[in-house]
Protein backbone atom coordinates (compact mmCIF):
# COMPACT_ATOMS: atom_id res chain seq x y z
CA UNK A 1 85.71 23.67 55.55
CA UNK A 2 83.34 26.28 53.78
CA UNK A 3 82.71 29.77 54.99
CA UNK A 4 79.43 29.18 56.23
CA UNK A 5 80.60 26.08 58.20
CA UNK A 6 83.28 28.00 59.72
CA UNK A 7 80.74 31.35 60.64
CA UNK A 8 78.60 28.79 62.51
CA UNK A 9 81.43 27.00 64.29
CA UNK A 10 82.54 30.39 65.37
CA UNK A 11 79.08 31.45 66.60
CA UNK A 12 78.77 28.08 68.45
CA UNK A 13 81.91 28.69 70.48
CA UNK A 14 81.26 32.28 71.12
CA UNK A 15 77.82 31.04 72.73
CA UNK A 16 78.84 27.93 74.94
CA UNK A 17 82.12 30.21 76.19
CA UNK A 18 79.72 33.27 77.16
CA UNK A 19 82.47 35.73 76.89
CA UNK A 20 81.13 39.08 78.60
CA UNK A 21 80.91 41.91 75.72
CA UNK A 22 82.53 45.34 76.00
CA UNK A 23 79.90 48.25 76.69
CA UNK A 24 79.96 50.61 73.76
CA UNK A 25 81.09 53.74 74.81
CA UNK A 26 78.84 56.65 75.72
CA UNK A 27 79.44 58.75 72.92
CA UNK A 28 76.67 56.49 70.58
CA UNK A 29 73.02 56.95 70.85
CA UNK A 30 71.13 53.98 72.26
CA UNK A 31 69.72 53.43 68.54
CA UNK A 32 72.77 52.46 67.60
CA UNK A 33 74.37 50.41 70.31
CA UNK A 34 74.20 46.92 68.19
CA UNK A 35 76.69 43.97 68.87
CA UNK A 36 79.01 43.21 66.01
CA UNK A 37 77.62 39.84 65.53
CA UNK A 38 74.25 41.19 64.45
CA UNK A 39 76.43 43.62 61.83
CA UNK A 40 77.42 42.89 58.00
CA UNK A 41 80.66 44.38 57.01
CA UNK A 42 78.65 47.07 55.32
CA UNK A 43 76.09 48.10 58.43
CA UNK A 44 79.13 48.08 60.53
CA UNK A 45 80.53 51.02 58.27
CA UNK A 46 77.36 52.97 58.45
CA UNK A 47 77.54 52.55 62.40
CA UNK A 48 80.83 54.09 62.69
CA UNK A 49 79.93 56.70 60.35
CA UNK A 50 76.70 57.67 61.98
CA UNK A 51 78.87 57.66 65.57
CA UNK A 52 81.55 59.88 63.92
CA UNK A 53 78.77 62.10 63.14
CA UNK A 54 77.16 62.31 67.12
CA UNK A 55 80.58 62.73 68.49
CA UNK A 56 81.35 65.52 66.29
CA UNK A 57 77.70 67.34 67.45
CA UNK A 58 78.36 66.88 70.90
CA UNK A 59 81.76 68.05 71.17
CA UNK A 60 81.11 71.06 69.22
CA UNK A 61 81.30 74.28 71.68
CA UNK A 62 78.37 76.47 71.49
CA UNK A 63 78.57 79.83 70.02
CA UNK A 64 77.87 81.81 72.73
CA UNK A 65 76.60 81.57 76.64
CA UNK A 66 74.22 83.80 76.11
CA UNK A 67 71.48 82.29 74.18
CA UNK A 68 69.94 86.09 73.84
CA UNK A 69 72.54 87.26 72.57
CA UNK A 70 72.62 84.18 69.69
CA UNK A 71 69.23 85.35 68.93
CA UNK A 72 70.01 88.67 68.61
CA UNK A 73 73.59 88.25 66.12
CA UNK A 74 71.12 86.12 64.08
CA UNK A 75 68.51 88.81 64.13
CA UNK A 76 70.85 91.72 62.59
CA UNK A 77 72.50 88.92 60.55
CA UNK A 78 68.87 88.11 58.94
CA UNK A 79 67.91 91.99 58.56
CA UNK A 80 71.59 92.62 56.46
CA UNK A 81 73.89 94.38 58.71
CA UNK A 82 76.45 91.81 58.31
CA UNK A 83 78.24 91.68 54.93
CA UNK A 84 78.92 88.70 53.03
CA UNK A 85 82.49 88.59 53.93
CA UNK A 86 81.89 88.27 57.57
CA UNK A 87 83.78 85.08 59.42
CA UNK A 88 80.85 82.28 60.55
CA UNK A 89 83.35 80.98 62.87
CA UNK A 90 83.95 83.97 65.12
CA UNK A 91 80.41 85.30 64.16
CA UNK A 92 79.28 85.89 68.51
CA UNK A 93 82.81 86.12 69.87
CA UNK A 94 84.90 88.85 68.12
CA UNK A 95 84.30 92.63 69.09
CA UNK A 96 85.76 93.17 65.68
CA UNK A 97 83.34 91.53 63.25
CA UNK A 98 80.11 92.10 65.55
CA UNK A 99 80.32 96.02 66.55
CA UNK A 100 79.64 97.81 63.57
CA UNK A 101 76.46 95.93 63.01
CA UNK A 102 75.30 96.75 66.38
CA UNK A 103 76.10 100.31 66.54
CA UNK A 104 74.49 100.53 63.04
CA UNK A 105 71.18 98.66 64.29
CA UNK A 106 71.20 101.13 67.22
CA UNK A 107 71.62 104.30 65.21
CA UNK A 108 68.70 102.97 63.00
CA UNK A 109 66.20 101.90 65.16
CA UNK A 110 66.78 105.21 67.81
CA UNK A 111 63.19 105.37 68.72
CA UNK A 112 62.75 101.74 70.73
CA UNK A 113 64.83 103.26 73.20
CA UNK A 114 62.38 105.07 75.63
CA UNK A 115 60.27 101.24 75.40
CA UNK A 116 63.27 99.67 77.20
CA UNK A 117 62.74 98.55 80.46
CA UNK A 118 64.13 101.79 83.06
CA UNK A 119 64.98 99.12 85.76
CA UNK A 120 67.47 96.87 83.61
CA UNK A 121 68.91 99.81 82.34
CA UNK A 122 69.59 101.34 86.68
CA UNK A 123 70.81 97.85 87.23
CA UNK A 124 73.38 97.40 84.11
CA UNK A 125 74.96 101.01 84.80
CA UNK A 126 74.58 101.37 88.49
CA UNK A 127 78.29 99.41 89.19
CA UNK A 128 80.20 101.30 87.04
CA UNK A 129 81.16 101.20 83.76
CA UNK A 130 82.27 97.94 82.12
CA UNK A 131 85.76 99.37 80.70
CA UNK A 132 87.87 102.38 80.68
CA UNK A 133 87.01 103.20 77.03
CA UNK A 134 86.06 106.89 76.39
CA UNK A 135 83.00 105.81 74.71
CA UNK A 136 81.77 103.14 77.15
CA UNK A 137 82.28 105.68 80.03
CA UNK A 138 80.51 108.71 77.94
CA UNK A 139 77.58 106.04 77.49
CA UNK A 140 77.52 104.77 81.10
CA UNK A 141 77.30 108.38 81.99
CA UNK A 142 74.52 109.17 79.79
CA UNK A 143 72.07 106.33 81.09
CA UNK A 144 72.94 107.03 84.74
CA UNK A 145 71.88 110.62 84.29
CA UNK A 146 68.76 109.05 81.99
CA UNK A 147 67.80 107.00 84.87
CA UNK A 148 68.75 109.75 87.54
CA UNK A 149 71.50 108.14 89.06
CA UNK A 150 73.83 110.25 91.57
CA UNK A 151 77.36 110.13 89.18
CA UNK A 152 79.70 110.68 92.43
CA UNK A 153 78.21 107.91 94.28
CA UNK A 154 78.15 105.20 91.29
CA UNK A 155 82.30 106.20 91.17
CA UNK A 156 82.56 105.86 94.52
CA UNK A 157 81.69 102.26 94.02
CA UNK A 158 83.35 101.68 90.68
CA UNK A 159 86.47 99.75 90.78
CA UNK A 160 88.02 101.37 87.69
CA UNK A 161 87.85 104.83 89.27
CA UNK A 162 91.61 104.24 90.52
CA UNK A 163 92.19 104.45 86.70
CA UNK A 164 89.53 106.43 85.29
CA UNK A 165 90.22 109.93 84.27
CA UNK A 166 86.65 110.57 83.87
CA UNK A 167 85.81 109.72 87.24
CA UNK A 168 83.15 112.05 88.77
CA UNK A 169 82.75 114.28 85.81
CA UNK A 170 79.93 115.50 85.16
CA UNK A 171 78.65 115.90 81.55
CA UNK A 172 77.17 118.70 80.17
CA UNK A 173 73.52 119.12 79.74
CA UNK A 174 73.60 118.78 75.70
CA UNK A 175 75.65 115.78 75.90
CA UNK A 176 73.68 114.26 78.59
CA UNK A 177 71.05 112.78 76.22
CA UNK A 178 71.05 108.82 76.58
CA UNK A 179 70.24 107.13 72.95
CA UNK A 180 69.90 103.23 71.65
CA UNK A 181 73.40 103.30 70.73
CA UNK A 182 74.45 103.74 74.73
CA UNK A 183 72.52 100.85 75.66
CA UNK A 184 73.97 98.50 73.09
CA UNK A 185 77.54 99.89 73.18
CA UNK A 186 77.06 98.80 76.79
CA UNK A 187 75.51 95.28 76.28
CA UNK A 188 77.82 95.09 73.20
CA UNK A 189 80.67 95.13 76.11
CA UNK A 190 79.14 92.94 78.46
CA UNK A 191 77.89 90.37 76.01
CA UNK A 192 82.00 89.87 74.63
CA UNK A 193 83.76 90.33 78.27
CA UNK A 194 86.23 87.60 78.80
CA UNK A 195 84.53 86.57 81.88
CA UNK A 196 81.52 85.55 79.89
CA UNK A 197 83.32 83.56 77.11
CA UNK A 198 85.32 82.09 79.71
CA UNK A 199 82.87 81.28 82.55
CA UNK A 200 85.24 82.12 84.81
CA UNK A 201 84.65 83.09 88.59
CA UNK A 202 82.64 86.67 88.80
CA UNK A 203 82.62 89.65 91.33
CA UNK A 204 79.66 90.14 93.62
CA UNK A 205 77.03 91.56 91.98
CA UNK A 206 78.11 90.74 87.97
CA UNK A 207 75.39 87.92 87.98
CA UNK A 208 72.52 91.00 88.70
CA UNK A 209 74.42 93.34 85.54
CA UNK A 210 74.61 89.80 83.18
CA UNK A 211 70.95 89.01 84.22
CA UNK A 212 69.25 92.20 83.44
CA UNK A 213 71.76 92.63 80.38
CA UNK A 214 70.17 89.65 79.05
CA UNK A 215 66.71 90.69 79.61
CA UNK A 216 67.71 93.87 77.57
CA UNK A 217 68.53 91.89 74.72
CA UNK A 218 65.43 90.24 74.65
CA UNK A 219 63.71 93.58 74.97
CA UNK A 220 65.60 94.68 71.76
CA UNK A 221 65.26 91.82 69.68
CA UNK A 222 61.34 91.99 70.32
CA UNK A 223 61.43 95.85 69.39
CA UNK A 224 63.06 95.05 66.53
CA UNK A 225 60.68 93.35 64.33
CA UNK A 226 57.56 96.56 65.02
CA UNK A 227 58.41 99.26 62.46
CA UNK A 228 59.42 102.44 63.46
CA UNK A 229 57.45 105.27 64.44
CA UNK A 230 57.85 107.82 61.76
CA UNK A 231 56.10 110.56 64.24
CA UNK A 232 59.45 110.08 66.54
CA UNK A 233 61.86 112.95 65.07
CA UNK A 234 65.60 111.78 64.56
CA UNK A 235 68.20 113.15 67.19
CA UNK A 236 69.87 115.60 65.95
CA UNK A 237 73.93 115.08 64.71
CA UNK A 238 76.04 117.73 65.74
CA UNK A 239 78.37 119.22 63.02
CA UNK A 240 81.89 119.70 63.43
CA UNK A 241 82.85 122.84 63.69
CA UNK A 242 85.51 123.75 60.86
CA UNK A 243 88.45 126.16 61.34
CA UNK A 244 89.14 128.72 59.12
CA UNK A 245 92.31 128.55 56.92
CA UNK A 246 92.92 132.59 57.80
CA UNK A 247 92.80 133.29 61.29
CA UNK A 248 91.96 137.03 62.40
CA UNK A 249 93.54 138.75 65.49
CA UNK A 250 90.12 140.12 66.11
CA UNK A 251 88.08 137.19 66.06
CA UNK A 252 90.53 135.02 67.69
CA UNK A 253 88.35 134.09 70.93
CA UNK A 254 91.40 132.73 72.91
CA UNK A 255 93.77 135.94 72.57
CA UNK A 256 91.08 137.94 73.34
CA UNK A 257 90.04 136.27 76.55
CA UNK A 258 93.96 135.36 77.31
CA UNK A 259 95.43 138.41 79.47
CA UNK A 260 98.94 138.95 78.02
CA UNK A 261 101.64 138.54 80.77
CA UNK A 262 105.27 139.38 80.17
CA UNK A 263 107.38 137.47 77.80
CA UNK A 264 103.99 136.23 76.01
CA UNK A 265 104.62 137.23 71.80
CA UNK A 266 102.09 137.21 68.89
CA UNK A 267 102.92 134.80 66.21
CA UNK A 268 103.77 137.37 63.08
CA UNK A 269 102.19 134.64 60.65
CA UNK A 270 98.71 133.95 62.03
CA UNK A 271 98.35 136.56 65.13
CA UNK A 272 98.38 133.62 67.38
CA UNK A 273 98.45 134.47 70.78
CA UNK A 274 101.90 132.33 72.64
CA UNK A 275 103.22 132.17 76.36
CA UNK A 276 106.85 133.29 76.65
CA UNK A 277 107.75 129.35 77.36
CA UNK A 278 106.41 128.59 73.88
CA UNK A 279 109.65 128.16 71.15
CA UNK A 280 107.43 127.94 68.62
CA UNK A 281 103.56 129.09 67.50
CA UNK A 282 101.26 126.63 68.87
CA UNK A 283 98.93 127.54 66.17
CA UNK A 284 101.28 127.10 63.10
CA UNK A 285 104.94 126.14 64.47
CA UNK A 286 106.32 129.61 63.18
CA UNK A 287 109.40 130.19 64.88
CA UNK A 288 109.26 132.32 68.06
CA UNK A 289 111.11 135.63 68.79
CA UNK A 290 114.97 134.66 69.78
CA UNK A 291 115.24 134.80 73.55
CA UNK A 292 117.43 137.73 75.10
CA UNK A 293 120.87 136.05 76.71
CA UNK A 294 121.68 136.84 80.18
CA UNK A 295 124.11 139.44 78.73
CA UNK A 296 121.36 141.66 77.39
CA UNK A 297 119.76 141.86 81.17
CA UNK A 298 120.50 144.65 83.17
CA UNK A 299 121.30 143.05 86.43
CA UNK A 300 120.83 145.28 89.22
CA UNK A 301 123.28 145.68 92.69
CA UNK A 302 122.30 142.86 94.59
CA UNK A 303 121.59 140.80 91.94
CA UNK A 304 123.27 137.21 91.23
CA UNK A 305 123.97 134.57 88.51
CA UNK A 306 123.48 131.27 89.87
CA UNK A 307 126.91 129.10 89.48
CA UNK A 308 125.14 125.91 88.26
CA UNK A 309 122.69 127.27 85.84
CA UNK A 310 123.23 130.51 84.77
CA UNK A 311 120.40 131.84 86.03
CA UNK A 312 120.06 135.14 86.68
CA UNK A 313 118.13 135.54 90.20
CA UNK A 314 117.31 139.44 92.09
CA UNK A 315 118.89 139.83 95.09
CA UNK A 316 115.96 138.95 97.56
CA UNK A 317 116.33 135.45 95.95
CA UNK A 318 118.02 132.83 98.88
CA UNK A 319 118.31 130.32 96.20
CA UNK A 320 118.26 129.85 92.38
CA UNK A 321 114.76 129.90 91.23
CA UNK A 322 115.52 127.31 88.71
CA UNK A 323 117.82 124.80 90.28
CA UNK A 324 117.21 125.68 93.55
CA UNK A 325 121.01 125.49 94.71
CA UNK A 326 121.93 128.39 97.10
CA UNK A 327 122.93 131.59 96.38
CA UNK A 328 126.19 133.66 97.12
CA UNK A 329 127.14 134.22 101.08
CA UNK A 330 124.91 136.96 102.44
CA UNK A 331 126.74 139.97 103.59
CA UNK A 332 126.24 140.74 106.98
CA UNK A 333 123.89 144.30 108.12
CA UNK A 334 127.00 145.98 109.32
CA UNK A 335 128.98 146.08 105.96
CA UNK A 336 126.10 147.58 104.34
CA UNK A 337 125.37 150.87 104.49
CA UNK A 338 122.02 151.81 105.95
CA UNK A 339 120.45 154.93 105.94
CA UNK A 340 118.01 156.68 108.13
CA UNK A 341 114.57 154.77 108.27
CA UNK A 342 116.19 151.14 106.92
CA UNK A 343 115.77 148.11 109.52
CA UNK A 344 117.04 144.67 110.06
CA UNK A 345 114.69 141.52 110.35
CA UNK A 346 114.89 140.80 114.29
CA UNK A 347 114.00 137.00 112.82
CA UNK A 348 116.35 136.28 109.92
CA UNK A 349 118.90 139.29 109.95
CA UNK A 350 117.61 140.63 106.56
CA UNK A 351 118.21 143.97 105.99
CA UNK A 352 115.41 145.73 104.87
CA UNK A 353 114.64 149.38 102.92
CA UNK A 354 112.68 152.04 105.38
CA UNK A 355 109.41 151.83 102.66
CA UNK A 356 109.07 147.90 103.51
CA UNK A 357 106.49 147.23 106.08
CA UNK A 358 107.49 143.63 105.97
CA UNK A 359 110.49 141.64 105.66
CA UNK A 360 111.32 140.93 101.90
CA UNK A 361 112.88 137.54 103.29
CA UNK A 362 110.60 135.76 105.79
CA UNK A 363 107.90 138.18 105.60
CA UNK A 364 107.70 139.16 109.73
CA UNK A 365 106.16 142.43 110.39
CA UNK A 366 108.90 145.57 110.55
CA UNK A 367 109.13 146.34 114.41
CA UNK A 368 107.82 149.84 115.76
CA UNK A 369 110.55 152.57 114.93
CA UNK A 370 112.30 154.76 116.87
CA UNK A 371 111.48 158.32 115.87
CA UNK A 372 113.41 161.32 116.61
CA UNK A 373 111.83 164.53 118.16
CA UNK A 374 108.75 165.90 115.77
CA UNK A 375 109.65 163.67 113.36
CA UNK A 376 106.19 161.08 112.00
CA UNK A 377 105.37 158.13 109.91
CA UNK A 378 102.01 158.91 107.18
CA UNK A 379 99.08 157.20 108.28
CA UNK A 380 98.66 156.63 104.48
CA UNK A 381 101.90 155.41 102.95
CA UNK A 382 104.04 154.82 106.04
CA UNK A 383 107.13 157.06 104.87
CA UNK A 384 109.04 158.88 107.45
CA UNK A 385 108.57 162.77 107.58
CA UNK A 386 110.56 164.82 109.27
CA UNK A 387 109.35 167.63 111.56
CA UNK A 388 109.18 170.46 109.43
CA UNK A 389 107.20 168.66 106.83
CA UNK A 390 103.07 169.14 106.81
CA UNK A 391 102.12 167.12 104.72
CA UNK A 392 103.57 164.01 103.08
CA UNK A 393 106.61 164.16 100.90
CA UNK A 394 105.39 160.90 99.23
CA UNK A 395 101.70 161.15 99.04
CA UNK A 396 100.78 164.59 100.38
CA UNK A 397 98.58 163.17 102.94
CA UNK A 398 98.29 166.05 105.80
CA UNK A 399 100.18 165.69 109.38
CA UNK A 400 97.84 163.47 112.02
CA UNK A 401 97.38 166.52 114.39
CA UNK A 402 98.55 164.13 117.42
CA UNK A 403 101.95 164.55 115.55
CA UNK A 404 101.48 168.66 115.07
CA UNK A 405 100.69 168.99 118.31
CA UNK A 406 104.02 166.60 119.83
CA UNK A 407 105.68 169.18 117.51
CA UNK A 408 104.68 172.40 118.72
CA UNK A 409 105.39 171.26 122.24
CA UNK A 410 108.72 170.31 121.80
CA UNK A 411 109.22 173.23 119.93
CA UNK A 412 108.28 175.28 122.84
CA UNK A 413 110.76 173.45 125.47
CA UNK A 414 113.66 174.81 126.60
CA UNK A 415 117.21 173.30 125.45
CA UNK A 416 120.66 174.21 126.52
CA UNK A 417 122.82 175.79 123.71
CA UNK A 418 125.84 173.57 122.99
């Protein structure tokens, strides 16, 4: 039997059987949904080729959600902020490859900021900031005060102010002035957050920030084809201040403001003002002056090394200042010799000196003392005078008279002779 005999036998019993055909799948275009018996060997190839070629389109991912923000990638791409090395593949999608062309685009074209629209900009910054980076926060800052938004009530709101050590801080009036590169640092965050590559679920109120964020972007990439207005000075750059190699005692602005305290030492190489708890200069790391042991401290009576430290505590101390274990047993009022004017604490025992007014211990007021005949306290010192004494032995203030005249009168009454 020939070939041709046996093609037409074949399409004789494929017609008077009626087999139902398999559907094609989805993935071809209508065009090409042909049945294989209408196909030569070689038009079948170029079927399966052309479908390879539709399924490959449709499953490719798109490069980013935002079709704005496509737009505006290709813009810079087209005006040469990208270089040639730059990846295609990861072209919308990696912080990495996309920033410095932004930034760049924003520090050129500084004068189509005032044109964007005031409203986007209140709604983008008035939920916070979108991260915790210093710069992100700085420029969130600067477009709320821009837009004359209260700072303590936007980080009231924010829910990074748990972690935010710039929460509520207020920036200073020169660094207060919002720029283009704030509003695309912010948009430049936005635009690559994980929640918009991912499409995951958002928090209340992100579809309003994404919304007007994309209306920015469309803003920008229309400002960016006019030409800049050469009438629109450049802000200003602020230069680094550089320290001098040789530092003067004189012109040192921190030791002269510092008040010295004791145990604070001046570095001998640079003049460098250091608190006593510095080792070394905090300026240069010269060594500091060696510390004085315990052995070179005159201890006083009363005073007391602390058994678990070594340090050396005065005697009104109850416990070690640095450990804070307690001290050696108190000795009682009566073993201690008091002379004429000293009291004890009616609240904690403490014996105190007669020129304390208060208790060195718990601080209660010294009780009302019992004077002998003619005998009074200053009104300006509070030391105890004794009769004979006009004026004060300690200060020379002059007798109250109320006292002189108690005096003369007992001086004037009658007492038996012993």
């Amino acid at each position: 039997m020939s070939v041709s005999k046996f093609l037409h036998l074949g399409t004789a019993l494929s017609l008077h059987t009626r087999l139902p055909l398999s559907p094609l799948p989805r993935l071809f275009p209508k065009a090409l949904q042909f049945h294989h018996r209408y196909c030569s060997t070689s038009s079948s190839a170029a079927v399966a080729v052309a479908a390879a070629d539709s399924t490959e389109t449709l499953c490719s991912p798109d490069p980013h959600p935002w079709p704005e923000w496509v737009t505006f990638v290709d813009r810079l791409k087209s005006k040469g902020y990208f270089t040639e090395s730059s990846p295609t593949d990861s072209l919308y999608r990696d912080m990495g490859v996309v920033r410095d062309a932004c930034l760049s685009f924003a520090r050129d074209r500084y004068d189509v900021f005032k044109s964007l629209s005031i409203d986007n900009i209140q709604k983008v910054v008035e939920c916070g900031c979108p991260n915790l980076y210093r710069k992100a926060v700085n420029s969130g800052k600067r477009l709320r005060a821009y837009v004359r938004l209260d700072e303590g009530d936007v980080c009231s709101t924010c829910s990074l102010r748990g972690s935010c050590d710039r929460a509520y801080v207020i920036l200073k009036e020169t660094e207060a002035d919002a720029r283009t590169v704030d509003i695309v640092r912010i948009l430049l965050f936005y635009a690559l957050d994980s929640l918009v590559l991912s499409g995951g679920e958002k928090p209340p109120g992100r579809e309003t920030i994404e919304s007007s964020a994309r209306k920015l972007l469309s803003e920008l990439i229309e400002l960016s084809e006019t030409s800049p207005d050469p009438a629109l000075p450049k802000p200003a750059v602020k230069a680094l201040k550089r320290k001098d190699d040789s530092l003067d005692f004189m012109d040192d602005v921190p030791s002269q403001d510092v008040e010295m305290k004791r145990g604070d030492w001046m570095c001998p190489k640079c003049n460098f003002m250091n608190f006593s708890r510095n080792k070394q200069c905090r300026e240069c790391n010269e060594d500091g002056p060696k510390k004085v042991g315990m052995g070179d401290v005159e201890m006083k009576k009363g005073d007391w090394t602390c058994s678990q430290c070594n340090f050396m505590n005065f005697s009104r101390n109850i416990r070690c200042l640095k450990c804070k274990a307690e001290g050696p047993k108190r000795v009682s009022a009566d073993e201690v010799e008091m002379k004429k004017g000293d009291w004890n604490c009616e609240q904690c025992g403490f014996m105190n000196f007669a020129s304390n007014r208060n208790c060195l211990r718990c601080r209660v007021a010294r009780p009302k003392r019992q004077l002998n005949p003619g005998e009074w306290e200053c009104p300006s010192c509070d030391f105890l005078n004794y009769r004979k004494n006009m004026v004060c032995l300690k200060c020379n203030c002059e007798r109250p008279k109320e006292a002189a005249a108690a005096s003369e009168y007992e001086e004037q009454l009658w007492r038996r002779p012993h």
